[in-house]
Protein backbone atom coordinates (compact mmCIF):
# COMPACT_ATOMS: atom_id res chain seq x y z
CA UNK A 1 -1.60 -26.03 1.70
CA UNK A 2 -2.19 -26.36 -1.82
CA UNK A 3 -5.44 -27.15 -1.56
CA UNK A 4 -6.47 -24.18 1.05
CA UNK A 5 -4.51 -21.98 -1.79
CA UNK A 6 -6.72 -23.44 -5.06
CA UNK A 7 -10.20 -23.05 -3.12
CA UNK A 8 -9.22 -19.51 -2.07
CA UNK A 9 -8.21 -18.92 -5.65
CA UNK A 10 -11.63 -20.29 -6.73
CA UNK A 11 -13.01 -18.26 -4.11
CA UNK A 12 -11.35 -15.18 -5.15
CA UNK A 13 -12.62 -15.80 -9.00
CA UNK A 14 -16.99 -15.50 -7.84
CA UNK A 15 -17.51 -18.81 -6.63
CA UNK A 16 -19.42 -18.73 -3.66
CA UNK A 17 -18.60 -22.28 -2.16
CA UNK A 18 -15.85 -23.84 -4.72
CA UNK A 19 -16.33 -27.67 -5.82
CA UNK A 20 -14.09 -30.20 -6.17
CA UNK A 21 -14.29 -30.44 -9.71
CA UNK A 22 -12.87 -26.09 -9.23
CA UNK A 23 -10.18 -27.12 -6.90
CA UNK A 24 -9.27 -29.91 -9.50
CA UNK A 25 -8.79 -27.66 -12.08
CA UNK A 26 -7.17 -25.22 -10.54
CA UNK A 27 -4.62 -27.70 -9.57
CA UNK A 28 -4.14 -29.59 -12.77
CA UNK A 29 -3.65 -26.59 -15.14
CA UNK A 30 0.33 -25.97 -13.03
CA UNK A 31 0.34 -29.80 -13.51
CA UNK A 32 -0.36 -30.86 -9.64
CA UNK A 33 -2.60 -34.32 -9.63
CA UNK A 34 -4.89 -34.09 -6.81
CA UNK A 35 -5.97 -36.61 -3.91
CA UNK A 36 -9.88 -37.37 -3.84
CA UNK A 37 -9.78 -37.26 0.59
CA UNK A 38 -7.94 -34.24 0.75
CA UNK A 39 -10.12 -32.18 -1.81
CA UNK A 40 -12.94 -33.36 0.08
CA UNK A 41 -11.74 -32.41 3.78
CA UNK A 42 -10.90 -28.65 2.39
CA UNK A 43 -14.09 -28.53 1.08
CA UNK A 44 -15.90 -30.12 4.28
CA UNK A 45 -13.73 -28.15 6.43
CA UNK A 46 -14.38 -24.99 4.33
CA UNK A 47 -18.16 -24.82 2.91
CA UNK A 48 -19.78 -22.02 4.40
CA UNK A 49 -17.66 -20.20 6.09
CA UNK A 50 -16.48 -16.76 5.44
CA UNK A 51 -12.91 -16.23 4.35
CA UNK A 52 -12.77 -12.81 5.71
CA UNK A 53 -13.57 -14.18 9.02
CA UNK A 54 -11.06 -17.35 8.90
CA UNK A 55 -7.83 -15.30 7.45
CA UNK A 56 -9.08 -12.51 10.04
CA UNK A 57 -8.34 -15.81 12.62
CA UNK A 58 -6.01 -16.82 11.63
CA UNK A 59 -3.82 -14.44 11.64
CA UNK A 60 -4.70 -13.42 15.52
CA UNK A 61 -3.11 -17.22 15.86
CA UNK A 62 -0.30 -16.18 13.67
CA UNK A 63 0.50 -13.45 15.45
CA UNK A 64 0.83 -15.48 18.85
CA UNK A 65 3.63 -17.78 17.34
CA UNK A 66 6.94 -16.98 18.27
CA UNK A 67 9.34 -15.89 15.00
CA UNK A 68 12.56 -16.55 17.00
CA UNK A 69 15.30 -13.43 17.10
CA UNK A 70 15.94 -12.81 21.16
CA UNK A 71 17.94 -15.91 21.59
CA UNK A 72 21.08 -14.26 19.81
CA UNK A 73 21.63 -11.72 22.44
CA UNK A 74 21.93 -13.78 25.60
CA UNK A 75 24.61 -16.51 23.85
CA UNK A 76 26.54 -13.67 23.02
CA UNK A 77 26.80 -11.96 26.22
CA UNK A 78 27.43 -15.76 27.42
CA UNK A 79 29.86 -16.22 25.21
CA UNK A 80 31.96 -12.93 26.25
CA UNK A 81 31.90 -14.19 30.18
CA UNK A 82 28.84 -11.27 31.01
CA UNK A 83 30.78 -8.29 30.97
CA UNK A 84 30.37 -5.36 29.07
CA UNK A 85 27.02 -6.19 27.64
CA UNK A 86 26.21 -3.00 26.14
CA UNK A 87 29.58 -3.07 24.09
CA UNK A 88 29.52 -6.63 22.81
CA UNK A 89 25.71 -6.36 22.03
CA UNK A 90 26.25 -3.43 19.61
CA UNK A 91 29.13 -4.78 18.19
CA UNK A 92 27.28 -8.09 16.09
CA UNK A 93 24.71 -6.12 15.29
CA UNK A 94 27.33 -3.80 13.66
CA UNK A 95 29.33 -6.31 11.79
CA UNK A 96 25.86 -8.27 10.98
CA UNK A 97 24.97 -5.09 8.67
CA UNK A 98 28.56 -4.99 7.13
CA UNK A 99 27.77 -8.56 5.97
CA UNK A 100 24.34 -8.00 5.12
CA UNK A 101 25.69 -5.16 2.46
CA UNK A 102 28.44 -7.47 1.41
CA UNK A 103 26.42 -10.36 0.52
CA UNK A 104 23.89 -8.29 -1.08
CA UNK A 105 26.59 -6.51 -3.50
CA UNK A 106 28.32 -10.15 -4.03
CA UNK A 107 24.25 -11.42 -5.33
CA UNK A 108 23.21 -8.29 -7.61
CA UNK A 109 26.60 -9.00 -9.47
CA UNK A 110 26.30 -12.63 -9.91
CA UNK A 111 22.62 -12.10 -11.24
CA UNK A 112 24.58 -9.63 -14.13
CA UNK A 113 21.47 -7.03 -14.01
CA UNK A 114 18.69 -10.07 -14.66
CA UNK A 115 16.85 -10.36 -11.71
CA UNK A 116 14.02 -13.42 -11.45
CA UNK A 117 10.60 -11.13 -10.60
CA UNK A 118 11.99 -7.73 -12.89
């Protein structure tokens, strides 16, 4: 991934089809060492093709992958034998909040008003 990300950088910066010696340096200034075959295969894989066109792509494939989050509901009603779905479906969603608010109160006072991207 680090490689796609440096030749989009380079990309990004005017160069039309990035070389390996871009990708390289790119790389070594956060202090990554590169490998020779990978540099080569982005670049292979890459070279003259339109960015717009593969992000555009993939992210129709992106969109097809399931992100999880329906699962939650059935074990639940399991759980509670079936009955009275509506009730016990509402109910974690409920407390899930509470806890959500909790935990976020308990981490802005253990950061003591420094946060990492302010």
């Amino acid at each position: 991934m680090r490689y796609v990300a440096a030749y989009l950088l380079a990309a990004l910066a005017g160069k039309n089809s990035p070389s390996a010696a871009d990708i390289e340096k790119i790389l070594g200034s956060v202090g990554i060492e590169c490998e020779a075959d990978k540099v080569k295969k982005i670049i292979a894989e890459l070279n003259g093709k339109k960015l717009e066109d593969l992000i555009a792509e993939g992210s129709k494939k992106l969109a097809s992958v399931p992100s999880g989050g329906g699962a939650a509901a059935p074990a639940a009603a399991a759980a509670t034998g079936g009955g009275g779905a509506p009730a016990g479906g509402a109910a974690p969603k409920e407390e899930k909040k509470e806890e959500k608010k909790k935990a976020e109160s308990e981490e802005s006072d253990d950061d003591m008003g420094f946060g990492l991207f302010d």
